[in-house]
PDB file of N, CA and C in Angstrom:
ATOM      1  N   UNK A   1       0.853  -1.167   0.000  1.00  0.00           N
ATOM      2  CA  UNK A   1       0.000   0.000   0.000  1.00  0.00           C
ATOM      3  C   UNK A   1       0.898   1.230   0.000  1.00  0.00           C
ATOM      4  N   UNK A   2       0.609   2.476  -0.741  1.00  0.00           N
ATOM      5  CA  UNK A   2       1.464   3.242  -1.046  1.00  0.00           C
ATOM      6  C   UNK A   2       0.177   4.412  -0.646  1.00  0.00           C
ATOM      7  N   UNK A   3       0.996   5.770  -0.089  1.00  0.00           N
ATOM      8  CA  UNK A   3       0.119   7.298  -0.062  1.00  0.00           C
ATOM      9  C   UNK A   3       0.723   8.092  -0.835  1.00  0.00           C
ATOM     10  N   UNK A   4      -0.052   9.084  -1.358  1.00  0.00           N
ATOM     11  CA  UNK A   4       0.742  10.140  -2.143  1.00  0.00           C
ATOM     12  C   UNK A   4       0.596  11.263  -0.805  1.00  0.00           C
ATOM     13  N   UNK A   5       1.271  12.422  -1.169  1.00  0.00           N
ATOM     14  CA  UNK A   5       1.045  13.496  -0.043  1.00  0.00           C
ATOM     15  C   UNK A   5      -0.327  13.681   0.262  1.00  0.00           C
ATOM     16  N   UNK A   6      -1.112  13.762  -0.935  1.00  0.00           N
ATOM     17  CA  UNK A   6      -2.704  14.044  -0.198  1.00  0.00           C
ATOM     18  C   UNK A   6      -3.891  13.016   0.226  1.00  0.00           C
ATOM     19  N   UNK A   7      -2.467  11.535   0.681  1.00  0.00           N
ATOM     20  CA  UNK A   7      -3.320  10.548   1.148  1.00  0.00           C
ATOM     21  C   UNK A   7      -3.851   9.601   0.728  1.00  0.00           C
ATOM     22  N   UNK A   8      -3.405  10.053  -0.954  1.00  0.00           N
ATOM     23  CA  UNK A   8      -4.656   9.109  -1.530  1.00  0.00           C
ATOM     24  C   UNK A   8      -3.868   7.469  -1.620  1.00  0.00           C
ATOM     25  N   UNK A   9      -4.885   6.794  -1.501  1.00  0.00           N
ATOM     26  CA  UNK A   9      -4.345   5.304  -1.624  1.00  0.00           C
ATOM     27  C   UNK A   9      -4.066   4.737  -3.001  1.00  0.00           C
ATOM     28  N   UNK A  10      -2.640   4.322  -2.887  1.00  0.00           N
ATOM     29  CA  UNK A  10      -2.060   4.154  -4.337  1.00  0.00           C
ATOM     30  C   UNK A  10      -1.706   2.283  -4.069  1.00  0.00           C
ATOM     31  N   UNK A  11      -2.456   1.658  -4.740  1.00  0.00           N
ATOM     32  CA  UNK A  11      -2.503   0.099  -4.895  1.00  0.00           C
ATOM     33  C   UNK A  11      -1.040  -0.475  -5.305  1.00  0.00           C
ATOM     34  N   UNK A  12      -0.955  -1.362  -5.063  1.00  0.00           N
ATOM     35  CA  UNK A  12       0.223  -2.067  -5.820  1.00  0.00           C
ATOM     36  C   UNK A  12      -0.148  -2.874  -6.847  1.00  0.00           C
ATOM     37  N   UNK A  13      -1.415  -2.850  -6.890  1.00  0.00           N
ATOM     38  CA  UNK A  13      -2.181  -3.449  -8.620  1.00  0.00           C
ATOM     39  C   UNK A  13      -2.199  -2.700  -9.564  1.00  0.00           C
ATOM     40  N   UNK A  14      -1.932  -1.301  -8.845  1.00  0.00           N
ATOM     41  CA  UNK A  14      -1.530   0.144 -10.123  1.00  0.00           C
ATOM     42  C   UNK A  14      -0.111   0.138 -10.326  1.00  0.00           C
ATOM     43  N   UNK A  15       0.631  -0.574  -9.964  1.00  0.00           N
ATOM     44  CA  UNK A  15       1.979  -0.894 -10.875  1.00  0.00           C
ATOM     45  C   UNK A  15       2.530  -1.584 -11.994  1.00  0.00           C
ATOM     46  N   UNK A  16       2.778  -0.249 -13.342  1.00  0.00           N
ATOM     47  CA  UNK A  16       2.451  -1.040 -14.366  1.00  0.00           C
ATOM     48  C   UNK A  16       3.980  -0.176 -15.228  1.00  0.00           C
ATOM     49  N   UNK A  17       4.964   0.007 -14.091  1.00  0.00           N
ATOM     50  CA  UNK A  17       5.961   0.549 -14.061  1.00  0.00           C
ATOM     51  C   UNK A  17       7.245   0.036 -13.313  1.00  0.00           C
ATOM     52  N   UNK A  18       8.520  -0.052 -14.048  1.00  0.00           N
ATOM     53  CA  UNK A  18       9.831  -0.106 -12.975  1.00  0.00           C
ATOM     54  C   UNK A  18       9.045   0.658 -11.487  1.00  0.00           C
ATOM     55  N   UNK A  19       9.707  -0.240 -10.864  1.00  0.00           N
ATOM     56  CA  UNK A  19       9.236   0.458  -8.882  1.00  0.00           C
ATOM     57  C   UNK A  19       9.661   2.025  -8.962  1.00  0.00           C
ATOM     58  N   UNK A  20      11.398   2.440  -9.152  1.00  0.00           N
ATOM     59  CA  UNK A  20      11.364   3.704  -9.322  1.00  0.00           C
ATOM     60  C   UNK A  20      10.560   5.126  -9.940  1.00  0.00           C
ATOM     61  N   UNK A  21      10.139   4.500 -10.940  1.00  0.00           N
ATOM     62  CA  UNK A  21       8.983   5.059 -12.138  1.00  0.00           C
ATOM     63  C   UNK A  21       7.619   5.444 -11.191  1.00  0.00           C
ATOM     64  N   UNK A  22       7.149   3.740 -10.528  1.00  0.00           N
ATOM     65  CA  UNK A  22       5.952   4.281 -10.080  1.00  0.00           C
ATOM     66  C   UNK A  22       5.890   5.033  -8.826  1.00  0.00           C
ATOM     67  N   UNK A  23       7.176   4.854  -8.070  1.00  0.00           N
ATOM     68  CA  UNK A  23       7.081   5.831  -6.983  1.00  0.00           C
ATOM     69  C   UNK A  23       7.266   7.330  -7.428  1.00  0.00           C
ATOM     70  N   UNK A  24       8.202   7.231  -8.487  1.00  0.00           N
ATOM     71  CA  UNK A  24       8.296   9.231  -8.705  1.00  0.00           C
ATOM     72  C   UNK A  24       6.887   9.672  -9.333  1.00  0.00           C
ATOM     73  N   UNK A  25       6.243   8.745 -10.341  1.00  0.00           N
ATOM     74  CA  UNK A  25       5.255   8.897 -11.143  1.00  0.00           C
ATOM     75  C   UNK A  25       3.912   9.148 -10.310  1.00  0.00           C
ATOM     76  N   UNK A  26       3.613   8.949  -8.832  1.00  0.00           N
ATOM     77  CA  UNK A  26       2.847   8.735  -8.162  1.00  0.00           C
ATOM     78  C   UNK A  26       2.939   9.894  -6.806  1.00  0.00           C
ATOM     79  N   UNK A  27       4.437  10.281  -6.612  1.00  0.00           N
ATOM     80  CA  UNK A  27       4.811  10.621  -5.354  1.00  0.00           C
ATOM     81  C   UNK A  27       4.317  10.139  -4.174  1.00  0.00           C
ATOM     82  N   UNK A  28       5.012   9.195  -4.209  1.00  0.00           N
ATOM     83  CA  UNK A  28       4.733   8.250  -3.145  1.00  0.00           C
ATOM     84  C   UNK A  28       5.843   8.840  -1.613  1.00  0.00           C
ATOM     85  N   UNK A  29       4.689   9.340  -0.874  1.00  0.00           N
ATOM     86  CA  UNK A  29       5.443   9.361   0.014  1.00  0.00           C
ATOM     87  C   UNK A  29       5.737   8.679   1.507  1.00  0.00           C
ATOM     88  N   UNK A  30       4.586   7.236   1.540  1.00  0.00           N
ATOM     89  CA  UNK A  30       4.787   6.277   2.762  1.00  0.00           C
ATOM     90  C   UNK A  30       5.005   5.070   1.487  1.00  0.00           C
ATOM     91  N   UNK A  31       5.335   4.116   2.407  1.00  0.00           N
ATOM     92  CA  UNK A  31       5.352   2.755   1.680  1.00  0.00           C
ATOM     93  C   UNK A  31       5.048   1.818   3.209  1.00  0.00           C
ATOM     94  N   UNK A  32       3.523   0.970   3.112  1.00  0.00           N
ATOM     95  CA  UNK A  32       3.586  -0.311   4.203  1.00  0.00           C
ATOM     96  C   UNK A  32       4.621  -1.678   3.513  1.00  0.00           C
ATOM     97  N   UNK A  33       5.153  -1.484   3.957  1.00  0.00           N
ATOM     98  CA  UNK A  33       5.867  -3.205   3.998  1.00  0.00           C
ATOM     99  C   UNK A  33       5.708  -4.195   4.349  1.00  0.00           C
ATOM    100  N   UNK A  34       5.336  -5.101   4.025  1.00  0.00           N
ATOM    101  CA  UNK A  34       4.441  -6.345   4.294  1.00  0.00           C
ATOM    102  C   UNK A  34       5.112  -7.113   3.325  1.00  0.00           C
ATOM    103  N   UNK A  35       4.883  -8.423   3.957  1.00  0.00           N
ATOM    104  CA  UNK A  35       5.498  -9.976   3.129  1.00  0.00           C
ATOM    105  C   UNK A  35       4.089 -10.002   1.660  1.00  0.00           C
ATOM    106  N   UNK A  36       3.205  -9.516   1.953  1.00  0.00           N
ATOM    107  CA  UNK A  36       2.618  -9.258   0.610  1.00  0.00           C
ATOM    108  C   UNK A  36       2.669  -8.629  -0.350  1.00  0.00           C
ATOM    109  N   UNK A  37       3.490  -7.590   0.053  1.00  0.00           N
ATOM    110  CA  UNK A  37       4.246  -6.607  -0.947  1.00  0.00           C
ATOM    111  C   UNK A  37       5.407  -6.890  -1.088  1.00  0.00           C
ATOM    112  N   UNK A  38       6.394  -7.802  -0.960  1.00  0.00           N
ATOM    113  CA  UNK A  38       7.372  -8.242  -1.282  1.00  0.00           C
ATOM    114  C   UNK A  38       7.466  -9.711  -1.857  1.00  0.00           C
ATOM    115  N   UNK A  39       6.370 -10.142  -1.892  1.00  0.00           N
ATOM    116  CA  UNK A  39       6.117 -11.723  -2.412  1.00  0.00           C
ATOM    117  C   UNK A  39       5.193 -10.866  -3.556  1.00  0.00           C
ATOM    118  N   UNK A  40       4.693  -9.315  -3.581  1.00  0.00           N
ATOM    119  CA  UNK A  40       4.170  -9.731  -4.852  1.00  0.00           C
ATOM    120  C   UNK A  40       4.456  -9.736  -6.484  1.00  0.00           C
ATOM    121  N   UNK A  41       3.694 -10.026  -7.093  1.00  0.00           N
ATOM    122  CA  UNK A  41       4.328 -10.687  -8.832  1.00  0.00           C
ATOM    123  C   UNK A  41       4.821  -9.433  -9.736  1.00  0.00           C
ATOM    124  N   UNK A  42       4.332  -8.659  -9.160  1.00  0.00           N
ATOM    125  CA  UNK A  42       4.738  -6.871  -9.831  1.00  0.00           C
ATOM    126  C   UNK A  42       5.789  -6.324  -9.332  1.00  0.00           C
ATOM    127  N   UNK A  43       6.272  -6.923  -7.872  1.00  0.00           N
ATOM    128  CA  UNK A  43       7.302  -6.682  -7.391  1.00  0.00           C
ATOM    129  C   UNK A  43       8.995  -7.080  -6.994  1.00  0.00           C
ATOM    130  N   UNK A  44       8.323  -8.844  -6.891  1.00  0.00           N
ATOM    131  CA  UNK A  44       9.093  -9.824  -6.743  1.00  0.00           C
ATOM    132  C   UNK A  44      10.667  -9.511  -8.082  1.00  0.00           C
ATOM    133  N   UNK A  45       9.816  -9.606  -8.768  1.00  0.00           N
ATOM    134  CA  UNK A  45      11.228 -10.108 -10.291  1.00  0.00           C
ATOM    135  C   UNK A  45      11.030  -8.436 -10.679  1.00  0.00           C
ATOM    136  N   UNK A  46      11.052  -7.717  -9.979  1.00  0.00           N
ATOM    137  CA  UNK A  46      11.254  -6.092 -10.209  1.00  0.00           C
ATOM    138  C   UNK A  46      12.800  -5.667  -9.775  1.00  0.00           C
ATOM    139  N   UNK A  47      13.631  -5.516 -10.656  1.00  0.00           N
ATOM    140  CA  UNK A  47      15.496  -5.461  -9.738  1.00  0.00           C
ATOM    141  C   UNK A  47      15.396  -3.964  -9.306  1.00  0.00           C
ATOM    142  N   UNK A  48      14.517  -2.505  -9.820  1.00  0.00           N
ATOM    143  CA  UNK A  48      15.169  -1.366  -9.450  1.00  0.00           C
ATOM    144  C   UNK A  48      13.952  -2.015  -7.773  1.00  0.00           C
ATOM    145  N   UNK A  49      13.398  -2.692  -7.370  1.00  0.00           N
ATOM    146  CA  UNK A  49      11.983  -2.590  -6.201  1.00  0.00           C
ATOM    147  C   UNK A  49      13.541  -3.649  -5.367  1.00  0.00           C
ATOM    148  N   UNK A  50      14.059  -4.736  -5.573  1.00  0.00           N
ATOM    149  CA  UNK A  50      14.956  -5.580  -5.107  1.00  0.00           C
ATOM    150  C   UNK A  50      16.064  -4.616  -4.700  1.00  0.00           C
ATOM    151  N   UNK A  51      16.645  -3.495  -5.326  1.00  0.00           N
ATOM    152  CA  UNK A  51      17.678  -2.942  -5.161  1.00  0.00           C
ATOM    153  C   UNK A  51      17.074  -2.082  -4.249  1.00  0.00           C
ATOM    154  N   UNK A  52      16.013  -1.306  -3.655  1.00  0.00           N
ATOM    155  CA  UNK A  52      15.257  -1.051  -2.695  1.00  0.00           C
ATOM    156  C   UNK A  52      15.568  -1.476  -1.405  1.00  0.00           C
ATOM    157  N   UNK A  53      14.869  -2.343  -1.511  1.00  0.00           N
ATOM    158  CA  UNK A  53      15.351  -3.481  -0.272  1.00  0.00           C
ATOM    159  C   UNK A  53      16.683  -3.638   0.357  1.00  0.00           C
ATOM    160  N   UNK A  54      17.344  -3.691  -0.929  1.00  0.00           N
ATOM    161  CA  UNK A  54      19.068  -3.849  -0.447  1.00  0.00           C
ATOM    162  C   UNK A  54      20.039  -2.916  -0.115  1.00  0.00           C
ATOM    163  N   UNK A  55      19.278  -1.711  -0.735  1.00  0.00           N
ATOM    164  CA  UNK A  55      20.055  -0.788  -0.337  1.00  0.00           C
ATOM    165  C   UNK A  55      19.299   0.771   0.630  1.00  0.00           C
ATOM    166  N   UNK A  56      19.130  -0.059   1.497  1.00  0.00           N
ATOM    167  CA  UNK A  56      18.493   0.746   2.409  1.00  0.00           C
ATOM    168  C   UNK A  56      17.149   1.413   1.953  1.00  0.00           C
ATOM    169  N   UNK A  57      16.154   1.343   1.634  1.00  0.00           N
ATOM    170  CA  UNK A  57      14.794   1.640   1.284  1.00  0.00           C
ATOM    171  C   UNK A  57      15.388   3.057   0.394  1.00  0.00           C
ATOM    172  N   UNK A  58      16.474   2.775  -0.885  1.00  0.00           N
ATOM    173  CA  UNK A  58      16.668   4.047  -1.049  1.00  0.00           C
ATOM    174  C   UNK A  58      16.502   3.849  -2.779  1.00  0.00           C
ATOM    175  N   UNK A  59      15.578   4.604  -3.498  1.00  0.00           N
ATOM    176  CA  UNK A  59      15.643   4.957  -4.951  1.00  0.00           C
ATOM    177  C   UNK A  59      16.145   5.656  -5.908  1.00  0.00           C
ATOM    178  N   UNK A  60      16.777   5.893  -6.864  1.00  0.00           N
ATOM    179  CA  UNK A  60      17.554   6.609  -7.263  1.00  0.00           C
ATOM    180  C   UNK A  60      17.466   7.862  -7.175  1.00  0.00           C
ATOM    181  N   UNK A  61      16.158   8.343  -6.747  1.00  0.00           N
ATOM    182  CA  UNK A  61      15.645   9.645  -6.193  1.00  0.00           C
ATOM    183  C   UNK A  61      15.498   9.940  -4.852  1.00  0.00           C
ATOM    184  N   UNK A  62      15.359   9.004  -4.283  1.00  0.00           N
ATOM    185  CA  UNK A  62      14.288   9.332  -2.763  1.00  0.00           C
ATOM    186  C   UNK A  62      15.321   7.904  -1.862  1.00  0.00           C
ATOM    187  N   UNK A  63      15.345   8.748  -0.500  1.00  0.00           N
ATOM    188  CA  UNK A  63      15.440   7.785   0.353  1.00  0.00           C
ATOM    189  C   UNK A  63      14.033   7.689   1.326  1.00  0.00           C
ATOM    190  N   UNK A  64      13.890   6.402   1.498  1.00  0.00           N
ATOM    191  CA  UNK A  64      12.610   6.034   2.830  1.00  0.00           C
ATOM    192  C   UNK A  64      13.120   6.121   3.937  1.00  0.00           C
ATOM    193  N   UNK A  65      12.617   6.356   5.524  1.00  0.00           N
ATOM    194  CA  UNK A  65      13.296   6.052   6.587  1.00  0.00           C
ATOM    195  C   UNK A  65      12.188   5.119   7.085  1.00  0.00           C
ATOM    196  N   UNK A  66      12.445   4.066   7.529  1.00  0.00           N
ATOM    197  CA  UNK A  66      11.669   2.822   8.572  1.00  0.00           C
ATOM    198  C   UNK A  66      11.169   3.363   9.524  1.00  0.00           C
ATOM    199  N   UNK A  67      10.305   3.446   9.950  1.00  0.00           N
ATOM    200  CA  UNK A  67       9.307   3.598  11.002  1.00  0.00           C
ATOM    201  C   UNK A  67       8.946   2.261  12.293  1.00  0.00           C
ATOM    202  N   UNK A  68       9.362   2.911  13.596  1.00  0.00           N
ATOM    203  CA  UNK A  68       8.817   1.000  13.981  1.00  0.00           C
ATOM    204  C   UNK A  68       7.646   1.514  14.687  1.00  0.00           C
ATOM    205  N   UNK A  69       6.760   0.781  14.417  1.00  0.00           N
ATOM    206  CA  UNK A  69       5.064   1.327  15.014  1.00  0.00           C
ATOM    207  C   UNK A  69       5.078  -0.057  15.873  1.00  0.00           C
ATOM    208  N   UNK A  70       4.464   0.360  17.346  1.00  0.00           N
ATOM    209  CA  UNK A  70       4.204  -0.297  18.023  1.00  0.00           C
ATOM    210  C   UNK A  70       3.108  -1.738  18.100  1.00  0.00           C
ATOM    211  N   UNK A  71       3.192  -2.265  18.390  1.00  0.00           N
ATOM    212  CA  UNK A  71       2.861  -3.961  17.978  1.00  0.00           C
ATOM    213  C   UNK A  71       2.395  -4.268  16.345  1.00  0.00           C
ATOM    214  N   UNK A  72       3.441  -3.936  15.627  1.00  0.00           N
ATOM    215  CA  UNK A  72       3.061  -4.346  14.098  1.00  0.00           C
ATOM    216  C   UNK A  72       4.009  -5.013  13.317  1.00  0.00           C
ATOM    217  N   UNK A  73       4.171  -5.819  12.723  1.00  0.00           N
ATOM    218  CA  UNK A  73       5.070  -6.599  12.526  1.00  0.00           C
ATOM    219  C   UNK A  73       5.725  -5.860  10.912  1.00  0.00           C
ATOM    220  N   UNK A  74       4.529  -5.043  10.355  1.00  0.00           N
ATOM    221  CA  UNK A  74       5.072  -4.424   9.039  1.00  0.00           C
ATOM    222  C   UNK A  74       5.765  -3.447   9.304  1.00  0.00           C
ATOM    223  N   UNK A  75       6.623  -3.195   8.079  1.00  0.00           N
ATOM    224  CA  UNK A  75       7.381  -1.577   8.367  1.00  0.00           C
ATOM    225  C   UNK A  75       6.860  -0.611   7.829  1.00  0.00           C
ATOM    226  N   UNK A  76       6.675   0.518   8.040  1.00  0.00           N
ATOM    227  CA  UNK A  76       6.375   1.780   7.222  1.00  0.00           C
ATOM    228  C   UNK A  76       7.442   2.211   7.021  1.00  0.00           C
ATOM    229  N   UNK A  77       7.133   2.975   6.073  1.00  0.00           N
ATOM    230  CA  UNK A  77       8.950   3.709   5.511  1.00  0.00           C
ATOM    231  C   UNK A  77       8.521   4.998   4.696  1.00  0.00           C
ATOM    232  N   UNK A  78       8.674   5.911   5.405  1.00  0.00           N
ATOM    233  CA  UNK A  78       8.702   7.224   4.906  1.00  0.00           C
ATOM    234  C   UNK A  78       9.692   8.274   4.571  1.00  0.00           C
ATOM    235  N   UNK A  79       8.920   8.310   3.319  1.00  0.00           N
ATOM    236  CA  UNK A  79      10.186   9.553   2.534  1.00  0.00           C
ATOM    237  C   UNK A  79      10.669  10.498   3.046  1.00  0.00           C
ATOM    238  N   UNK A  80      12.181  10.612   2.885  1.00  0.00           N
ATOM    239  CA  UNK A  80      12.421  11.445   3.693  1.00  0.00           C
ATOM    240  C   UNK A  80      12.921  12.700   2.548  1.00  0.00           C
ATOM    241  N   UNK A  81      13.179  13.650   2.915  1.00  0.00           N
ATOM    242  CA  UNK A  81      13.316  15.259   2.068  1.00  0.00           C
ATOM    243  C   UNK A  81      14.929  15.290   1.792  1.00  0.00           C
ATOM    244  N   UNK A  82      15.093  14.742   0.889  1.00  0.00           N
ATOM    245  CA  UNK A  82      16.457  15.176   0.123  1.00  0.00           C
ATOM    246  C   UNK A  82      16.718  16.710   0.091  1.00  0.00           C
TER     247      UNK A  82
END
């Protein structure tokens, strides 16, 4: 599940783009992290969404910072202001 600044809920079934693409294309500025968003088929065999992951929630544009919210096992990760 993805927000843009004014909240709006941006699907991960609306990815029909490299991960980098749809986050700038969208301005995405939270990302939930969940084993469902990382097992999924739009995302999985995605290398710029894999290189994400690996290199610190960071896109060739934007870095995320992790969030730890109290009893939740997902991460949030919010953009932080370059």
């Amino acid at each position: 599940m993805y927000y843009k600044g004014s909240c709006e809920d941006i699907r991960e079934y609306n990815k029909n783009s490299s991960f980098d693409a749809f986050v700038n294309n969208n301005n995405i500025n939270l990302i939930l992290l969940d084993k469902a968003l990382i097992n999924d088929s739009r995302f999985v065999n995605d290398f710029e969404f894999k290189n994400f992951l690996k290199n610190n929630y960071s896109t060739q544009q934007y870095s995320f910072k992790p969030l730890k919210v109290w009893n939740c096992s997902n991460q949030v990760l919010l953009r932080r202001d370059n």
